[in-house]
PDB file of N, CA and C in Angstrom:
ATOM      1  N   UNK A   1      43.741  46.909  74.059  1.00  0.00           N
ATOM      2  CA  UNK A   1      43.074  48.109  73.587  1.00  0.00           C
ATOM      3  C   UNK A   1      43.800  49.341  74.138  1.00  0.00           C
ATOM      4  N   UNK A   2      43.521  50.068  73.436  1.00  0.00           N
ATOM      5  CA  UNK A   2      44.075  51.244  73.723  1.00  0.00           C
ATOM      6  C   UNK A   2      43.439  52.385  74.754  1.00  0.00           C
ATOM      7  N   UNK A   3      42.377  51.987  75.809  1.00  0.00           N
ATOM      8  CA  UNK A   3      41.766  52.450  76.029  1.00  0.00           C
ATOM      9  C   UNK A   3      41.931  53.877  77.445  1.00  0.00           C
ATOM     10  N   UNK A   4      43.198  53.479  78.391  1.00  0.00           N
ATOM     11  CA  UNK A   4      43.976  53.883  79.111  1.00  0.00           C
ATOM     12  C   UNK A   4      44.677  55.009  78.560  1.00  0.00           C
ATOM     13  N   UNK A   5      45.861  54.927  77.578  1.00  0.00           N
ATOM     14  CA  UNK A   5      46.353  55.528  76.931  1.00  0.00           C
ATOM     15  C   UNK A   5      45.750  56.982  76.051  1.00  0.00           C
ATOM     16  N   UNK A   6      44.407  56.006  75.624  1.00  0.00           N
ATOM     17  CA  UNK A   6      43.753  57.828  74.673  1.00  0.00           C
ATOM     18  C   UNK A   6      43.153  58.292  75.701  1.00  0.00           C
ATOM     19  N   UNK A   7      42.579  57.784  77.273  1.00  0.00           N
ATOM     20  CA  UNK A   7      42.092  58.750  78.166  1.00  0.00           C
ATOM     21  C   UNK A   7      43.356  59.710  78.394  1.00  0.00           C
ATOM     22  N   UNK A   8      44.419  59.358  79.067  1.00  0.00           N
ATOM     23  CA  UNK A   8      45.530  60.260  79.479  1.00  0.00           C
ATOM     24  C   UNK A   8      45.713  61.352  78.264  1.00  0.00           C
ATOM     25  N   UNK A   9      45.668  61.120  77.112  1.00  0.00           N
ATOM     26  CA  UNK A   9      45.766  62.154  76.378  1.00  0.00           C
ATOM     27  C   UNK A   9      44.810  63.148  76.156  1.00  0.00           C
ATOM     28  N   UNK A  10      43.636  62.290  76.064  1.00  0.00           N
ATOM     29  CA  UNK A  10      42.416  62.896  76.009  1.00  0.00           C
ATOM     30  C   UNK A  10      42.555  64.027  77.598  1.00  0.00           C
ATOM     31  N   UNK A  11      42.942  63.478  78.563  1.00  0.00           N
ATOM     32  CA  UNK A  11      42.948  64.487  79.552  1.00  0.00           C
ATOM     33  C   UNK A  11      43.658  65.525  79.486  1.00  0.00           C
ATOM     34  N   UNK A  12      45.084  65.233  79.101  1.00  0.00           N
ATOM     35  CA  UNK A  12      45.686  66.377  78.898  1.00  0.00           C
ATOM     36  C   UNK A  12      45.734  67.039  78.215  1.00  0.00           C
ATOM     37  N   UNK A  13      45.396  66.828  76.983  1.00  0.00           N
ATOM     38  CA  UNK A  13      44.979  68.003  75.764  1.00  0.00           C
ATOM     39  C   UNK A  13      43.467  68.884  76.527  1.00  0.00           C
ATOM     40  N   UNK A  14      42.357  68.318  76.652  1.00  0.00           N
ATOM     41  CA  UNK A  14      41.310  68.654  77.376  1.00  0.00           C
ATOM     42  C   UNK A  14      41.559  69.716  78.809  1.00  0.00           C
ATOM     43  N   UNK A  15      43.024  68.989  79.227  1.00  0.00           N
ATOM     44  CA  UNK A  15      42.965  69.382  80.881  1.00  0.00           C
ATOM     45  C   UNK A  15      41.932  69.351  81.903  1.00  0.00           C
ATOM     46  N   UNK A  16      41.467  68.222  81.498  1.00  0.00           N
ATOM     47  CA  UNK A  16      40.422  67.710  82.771  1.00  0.00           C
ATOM     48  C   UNK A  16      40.497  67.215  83.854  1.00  0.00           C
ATOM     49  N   UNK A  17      42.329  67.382  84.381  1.00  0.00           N
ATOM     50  CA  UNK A  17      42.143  67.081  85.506  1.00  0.00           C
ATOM     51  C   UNK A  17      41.492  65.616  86.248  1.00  0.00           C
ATOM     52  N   UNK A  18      41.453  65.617  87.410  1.00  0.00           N
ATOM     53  CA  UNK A  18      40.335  64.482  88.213  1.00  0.00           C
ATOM     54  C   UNK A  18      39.250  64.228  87.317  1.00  0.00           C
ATOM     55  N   UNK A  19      38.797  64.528  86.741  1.00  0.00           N
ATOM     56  CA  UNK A  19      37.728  64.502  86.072  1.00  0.00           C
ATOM     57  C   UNK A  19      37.932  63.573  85.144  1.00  0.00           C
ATOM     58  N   UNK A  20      39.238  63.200  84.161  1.00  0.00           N
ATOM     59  CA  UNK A  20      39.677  62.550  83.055  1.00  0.00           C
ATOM     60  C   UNK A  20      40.102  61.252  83.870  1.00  0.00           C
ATOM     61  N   UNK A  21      40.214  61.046  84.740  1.00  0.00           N
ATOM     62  CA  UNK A  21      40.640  59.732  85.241  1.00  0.00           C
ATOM     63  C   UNK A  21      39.235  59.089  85.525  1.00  0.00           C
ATOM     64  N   UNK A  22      37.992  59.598  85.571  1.00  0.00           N
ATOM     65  CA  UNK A  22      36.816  58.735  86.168  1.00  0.00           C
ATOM     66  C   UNK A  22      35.840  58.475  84.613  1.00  0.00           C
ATOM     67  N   UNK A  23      36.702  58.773  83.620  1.00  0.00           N
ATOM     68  CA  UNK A  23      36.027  58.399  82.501  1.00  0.00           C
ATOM     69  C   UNK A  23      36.578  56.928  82.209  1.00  0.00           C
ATOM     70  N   UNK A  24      35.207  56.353  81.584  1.00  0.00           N
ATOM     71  CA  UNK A  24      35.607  54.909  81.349  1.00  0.00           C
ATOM     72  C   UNK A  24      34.915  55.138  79.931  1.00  0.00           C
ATOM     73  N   UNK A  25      34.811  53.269  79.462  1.00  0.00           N
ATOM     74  CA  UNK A  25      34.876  53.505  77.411  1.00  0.00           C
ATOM     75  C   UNK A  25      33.192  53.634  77.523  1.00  0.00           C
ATOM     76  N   UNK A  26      32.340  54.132  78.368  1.00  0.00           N
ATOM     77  CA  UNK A  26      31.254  54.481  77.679  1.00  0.00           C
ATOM     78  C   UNK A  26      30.907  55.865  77.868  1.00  0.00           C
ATOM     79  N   UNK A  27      31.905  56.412  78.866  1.00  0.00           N
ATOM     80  CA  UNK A  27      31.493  57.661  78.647  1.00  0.00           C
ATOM     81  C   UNK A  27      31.379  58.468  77.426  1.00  0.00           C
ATOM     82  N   UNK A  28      30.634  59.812  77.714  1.00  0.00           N
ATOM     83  CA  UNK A  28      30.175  60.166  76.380  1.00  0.00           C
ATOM     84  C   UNK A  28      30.812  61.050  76.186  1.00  0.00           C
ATOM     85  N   UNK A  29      31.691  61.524  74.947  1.00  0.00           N
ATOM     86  CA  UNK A  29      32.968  62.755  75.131  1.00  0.00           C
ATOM     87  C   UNK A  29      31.634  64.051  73.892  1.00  0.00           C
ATOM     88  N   UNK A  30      31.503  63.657  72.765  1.00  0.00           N
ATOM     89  CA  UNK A  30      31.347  64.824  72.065  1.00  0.00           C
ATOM     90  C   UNK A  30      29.985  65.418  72.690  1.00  0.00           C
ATOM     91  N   UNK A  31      29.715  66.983  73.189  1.00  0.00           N
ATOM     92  CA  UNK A  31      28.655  67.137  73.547  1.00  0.00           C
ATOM     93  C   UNK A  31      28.057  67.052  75.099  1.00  0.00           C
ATOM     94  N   UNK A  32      29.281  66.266  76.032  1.00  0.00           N
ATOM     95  CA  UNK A  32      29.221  66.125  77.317  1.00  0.00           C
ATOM     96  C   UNK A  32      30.162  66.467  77.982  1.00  0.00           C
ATOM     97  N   UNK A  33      31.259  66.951  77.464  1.00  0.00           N
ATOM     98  CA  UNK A  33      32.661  67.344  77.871  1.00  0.00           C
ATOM     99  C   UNK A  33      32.819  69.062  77.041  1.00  0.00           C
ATOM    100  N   UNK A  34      32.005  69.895  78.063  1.00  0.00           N
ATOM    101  CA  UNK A  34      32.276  71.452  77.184  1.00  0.00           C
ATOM    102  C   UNK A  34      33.838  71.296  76.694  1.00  0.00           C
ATOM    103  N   UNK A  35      34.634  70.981  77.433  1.00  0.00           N
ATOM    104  CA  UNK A  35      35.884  71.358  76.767  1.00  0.00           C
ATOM    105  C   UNK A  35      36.583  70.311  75.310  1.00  0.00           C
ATOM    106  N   UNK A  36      35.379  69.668  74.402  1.00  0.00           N
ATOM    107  CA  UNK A  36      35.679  68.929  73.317  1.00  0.00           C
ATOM    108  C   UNK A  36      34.980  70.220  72.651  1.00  0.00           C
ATOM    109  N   UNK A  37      35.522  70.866  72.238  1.00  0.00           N
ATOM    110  CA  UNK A  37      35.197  71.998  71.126  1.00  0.00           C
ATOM    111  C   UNK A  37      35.741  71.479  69.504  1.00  0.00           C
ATOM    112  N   UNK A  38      35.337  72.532  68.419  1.00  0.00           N
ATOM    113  CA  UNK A  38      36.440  71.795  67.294  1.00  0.00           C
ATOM    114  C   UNK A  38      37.300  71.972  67.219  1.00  0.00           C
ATOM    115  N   UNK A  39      38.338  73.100  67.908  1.00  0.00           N
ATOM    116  CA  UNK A  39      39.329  73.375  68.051  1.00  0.00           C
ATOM    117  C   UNK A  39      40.228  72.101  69.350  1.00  0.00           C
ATOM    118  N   UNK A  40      39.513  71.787  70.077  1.00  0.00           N
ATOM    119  CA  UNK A  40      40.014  70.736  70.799  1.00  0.00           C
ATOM    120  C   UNK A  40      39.916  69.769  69.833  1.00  0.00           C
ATOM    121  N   UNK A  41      39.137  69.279  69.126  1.00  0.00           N
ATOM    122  CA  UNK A  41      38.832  67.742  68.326  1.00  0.00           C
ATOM    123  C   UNK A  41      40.214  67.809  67.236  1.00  0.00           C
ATOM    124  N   UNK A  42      40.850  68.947  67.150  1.00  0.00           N
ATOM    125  CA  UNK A  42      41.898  69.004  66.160  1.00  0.00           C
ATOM    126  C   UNK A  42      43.191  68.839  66.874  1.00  0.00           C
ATOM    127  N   UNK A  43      43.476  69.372  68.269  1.00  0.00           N
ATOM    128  CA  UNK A  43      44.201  69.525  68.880  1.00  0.00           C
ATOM    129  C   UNK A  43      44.488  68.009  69.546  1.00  0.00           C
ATOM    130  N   UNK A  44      43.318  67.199  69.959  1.00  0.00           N
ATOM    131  CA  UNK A  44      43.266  65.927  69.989  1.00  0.00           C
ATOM    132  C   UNK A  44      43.688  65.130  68.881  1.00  0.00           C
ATOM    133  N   UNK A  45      43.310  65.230  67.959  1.00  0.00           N
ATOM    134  CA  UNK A  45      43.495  64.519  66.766  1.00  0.00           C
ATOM    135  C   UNK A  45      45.372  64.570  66.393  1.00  0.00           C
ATOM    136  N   UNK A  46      45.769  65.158  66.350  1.00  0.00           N
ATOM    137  CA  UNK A  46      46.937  65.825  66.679  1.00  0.00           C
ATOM    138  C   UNK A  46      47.851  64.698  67.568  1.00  0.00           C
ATOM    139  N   UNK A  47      47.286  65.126  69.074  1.00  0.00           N
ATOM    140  CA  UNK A  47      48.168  64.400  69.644  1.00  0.00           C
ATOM    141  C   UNK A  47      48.173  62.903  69.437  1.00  0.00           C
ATOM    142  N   UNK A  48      47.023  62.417  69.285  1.00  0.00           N
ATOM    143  CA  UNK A  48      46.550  61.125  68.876  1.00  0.00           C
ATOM    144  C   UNK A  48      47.829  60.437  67.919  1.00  0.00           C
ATOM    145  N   UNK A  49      47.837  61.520  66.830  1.00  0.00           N
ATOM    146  CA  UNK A  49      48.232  60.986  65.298  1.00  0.00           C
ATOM    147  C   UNK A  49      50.206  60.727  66.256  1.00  0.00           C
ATOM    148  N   UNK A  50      50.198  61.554  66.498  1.00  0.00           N
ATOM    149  CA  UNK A  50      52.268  61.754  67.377  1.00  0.00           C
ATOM    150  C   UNK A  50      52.222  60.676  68.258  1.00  0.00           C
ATOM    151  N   UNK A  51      51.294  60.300  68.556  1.00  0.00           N
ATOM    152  CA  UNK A  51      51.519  59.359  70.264  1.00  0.00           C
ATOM    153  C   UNK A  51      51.406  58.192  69.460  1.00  0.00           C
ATOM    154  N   UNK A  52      50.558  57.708  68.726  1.00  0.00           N
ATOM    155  CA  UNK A  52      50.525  56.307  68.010  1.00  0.00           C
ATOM    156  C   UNK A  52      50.921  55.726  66.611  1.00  0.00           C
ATOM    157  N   UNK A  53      51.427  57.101  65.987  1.00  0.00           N
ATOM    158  CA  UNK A  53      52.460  57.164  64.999  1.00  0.00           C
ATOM    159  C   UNK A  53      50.976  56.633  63.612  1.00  0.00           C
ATOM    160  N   UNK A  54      49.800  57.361  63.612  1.00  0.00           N
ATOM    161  CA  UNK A  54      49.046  56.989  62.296  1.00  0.00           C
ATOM    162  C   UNK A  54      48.815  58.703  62.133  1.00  0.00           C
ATOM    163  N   UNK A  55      47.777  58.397  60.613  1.00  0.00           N
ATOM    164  CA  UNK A  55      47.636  59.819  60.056  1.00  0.00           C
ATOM    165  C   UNK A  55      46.292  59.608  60.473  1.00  0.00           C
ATOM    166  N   UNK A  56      45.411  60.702  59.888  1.00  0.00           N
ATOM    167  CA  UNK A  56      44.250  60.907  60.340  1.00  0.00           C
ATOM    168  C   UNK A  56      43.770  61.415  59.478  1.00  0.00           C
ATOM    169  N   UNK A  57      42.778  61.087  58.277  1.00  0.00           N
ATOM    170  CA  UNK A  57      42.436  62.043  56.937  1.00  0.00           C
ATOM    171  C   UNK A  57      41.169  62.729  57.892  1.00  0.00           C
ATOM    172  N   UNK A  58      41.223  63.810  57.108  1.00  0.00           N
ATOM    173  CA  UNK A  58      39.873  64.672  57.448  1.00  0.00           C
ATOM    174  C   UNK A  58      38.573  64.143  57.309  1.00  0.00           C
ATOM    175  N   UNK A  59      38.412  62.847  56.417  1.00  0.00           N
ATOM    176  CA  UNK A  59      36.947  62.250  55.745  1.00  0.00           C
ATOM    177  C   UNK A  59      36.817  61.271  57.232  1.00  0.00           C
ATOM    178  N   UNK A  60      37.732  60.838  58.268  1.00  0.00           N
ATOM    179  CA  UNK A  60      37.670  59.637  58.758  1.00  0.00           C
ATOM    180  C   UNK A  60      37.123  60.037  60.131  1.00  0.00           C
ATOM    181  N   UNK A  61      36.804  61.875  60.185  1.00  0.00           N
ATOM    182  CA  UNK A  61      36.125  62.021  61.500  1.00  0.00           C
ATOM    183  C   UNK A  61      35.162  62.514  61.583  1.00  0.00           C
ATOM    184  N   UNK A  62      34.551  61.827  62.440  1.00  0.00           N
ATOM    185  CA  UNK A  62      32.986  61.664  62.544  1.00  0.00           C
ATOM    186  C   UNK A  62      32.720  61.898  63.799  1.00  0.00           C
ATOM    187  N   UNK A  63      31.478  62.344  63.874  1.00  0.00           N
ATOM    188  CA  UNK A  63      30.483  62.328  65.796  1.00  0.00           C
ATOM    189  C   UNK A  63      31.017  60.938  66.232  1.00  0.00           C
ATOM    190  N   UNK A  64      30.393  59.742  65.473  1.00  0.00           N
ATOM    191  CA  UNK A  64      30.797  58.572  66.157  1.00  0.00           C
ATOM    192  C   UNK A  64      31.985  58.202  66.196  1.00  0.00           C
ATOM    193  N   UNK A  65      33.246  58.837  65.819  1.00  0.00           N
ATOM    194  CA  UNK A  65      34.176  58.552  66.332  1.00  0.00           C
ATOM    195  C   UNK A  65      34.900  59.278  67.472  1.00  0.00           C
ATOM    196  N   UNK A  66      33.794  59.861  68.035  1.00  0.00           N
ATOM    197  CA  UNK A  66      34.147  60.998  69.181  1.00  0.00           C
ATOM    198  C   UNK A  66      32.761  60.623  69.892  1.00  0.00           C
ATOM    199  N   UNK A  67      31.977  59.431  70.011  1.00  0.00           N
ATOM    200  CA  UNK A  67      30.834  59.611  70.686  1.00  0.00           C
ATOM    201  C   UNK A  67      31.354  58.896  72.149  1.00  0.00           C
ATOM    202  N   UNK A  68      31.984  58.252  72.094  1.00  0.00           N
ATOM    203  CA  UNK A  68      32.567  57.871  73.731  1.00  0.00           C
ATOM    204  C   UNK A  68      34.277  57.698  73.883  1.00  0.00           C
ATOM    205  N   UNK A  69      34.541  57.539  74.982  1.00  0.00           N
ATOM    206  CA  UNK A  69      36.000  57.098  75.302  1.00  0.00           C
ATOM    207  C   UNK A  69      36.251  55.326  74.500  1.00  0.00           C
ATOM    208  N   UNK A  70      35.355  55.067  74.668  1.00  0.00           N
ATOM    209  CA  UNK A  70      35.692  53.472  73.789  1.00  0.00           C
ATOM    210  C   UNK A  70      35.862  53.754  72.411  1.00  0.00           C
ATOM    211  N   UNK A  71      34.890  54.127  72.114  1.00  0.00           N
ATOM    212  CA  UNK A  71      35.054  54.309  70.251  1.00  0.00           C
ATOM    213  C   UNK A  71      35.616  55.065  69.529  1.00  0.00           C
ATOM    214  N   UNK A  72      36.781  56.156  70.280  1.00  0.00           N
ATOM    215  CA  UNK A  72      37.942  56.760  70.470  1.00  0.00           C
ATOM    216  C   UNK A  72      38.966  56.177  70.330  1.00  0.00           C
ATOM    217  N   UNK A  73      38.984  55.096  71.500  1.00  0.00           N
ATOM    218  CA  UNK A  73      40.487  54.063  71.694  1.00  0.00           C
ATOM    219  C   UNK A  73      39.804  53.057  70.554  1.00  0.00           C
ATOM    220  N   UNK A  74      38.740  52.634  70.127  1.00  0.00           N
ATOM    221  CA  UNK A  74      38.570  51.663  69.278  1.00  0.00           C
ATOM    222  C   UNK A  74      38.824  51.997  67.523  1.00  0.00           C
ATOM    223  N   UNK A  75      39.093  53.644  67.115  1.00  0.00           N
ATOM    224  CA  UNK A  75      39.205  53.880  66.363  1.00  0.00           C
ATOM    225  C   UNK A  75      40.781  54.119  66.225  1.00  0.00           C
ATOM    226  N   UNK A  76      41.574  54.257  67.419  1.00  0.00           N
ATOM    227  CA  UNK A  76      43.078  54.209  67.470  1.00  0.00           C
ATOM    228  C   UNK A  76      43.401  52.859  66.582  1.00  0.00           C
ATOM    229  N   UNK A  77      42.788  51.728  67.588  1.00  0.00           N
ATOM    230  CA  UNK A  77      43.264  50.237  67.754  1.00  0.00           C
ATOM    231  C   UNK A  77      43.144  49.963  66.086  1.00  0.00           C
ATOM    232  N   UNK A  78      42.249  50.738  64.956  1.00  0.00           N
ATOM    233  CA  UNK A  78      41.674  49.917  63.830  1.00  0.00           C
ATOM    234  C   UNK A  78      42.618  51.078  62.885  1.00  0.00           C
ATOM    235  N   UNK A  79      43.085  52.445  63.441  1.00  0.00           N
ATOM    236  CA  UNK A  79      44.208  52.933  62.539  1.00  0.00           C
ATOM    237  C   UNK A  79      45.121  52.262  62.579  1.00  0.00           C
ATOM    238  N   UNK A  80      45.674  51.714  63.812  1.00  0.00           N
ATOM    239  CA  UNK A  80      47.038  51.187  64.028  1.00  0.00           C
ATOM    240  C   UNK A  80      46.878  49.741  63.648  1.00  0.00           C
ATOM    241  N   UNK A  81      45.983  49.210  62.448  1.00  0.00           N
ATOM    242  CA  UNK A  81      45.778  48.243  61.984  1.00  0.00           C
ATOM    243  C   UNK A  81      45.634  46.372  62.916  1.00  0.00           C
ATOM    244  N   UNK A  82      45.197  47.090  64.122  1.00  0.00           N
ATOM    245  CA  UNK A  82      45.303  45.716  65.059  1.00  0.00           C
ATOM    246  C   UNK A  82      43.527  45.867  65.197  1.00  0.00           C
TER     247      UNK A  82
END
């Protein structure tokens, strides 16, 4: 899983610092992390799409695909067709 990998990004786009390393896959990102704005969710989306080489249509994002660190990396793992 990809689950390591979209935290580090997730941190550094975010810049959360210490803070991004003590998230695990149930934490809760949209709504619990002030700094997931929509301007971050694009900026994420972004790095996401460059780091794992998929696209990202606009119809395919959702709250629940931003409701934790798991279902984040679990929505990587099912673009990147594994």
């Amino acid at each position: 899983m990809y689950l390591n990998e979209v935290r580090n990004i997730l941190t550094d786009v975010l810049n959360l610092g210490p803070t991004g390393e003590t998230l695990t896959a149930d934490s809760p990102l949209l709504g619990s992390l002030p700094e997931l704005d929509s301007m971050a969710v694009v900026s994420l989306i972004g790095a996401l799409e460059e780091q794992f080489g998929i696209l990202v249509d606009d119809d395919e994002i959702s709250a629940s695909t931003f409701a934790t660190l798991g279902s984040l990396a679990a929505f990587v793992q099912e673009k990147r067709g594994e």
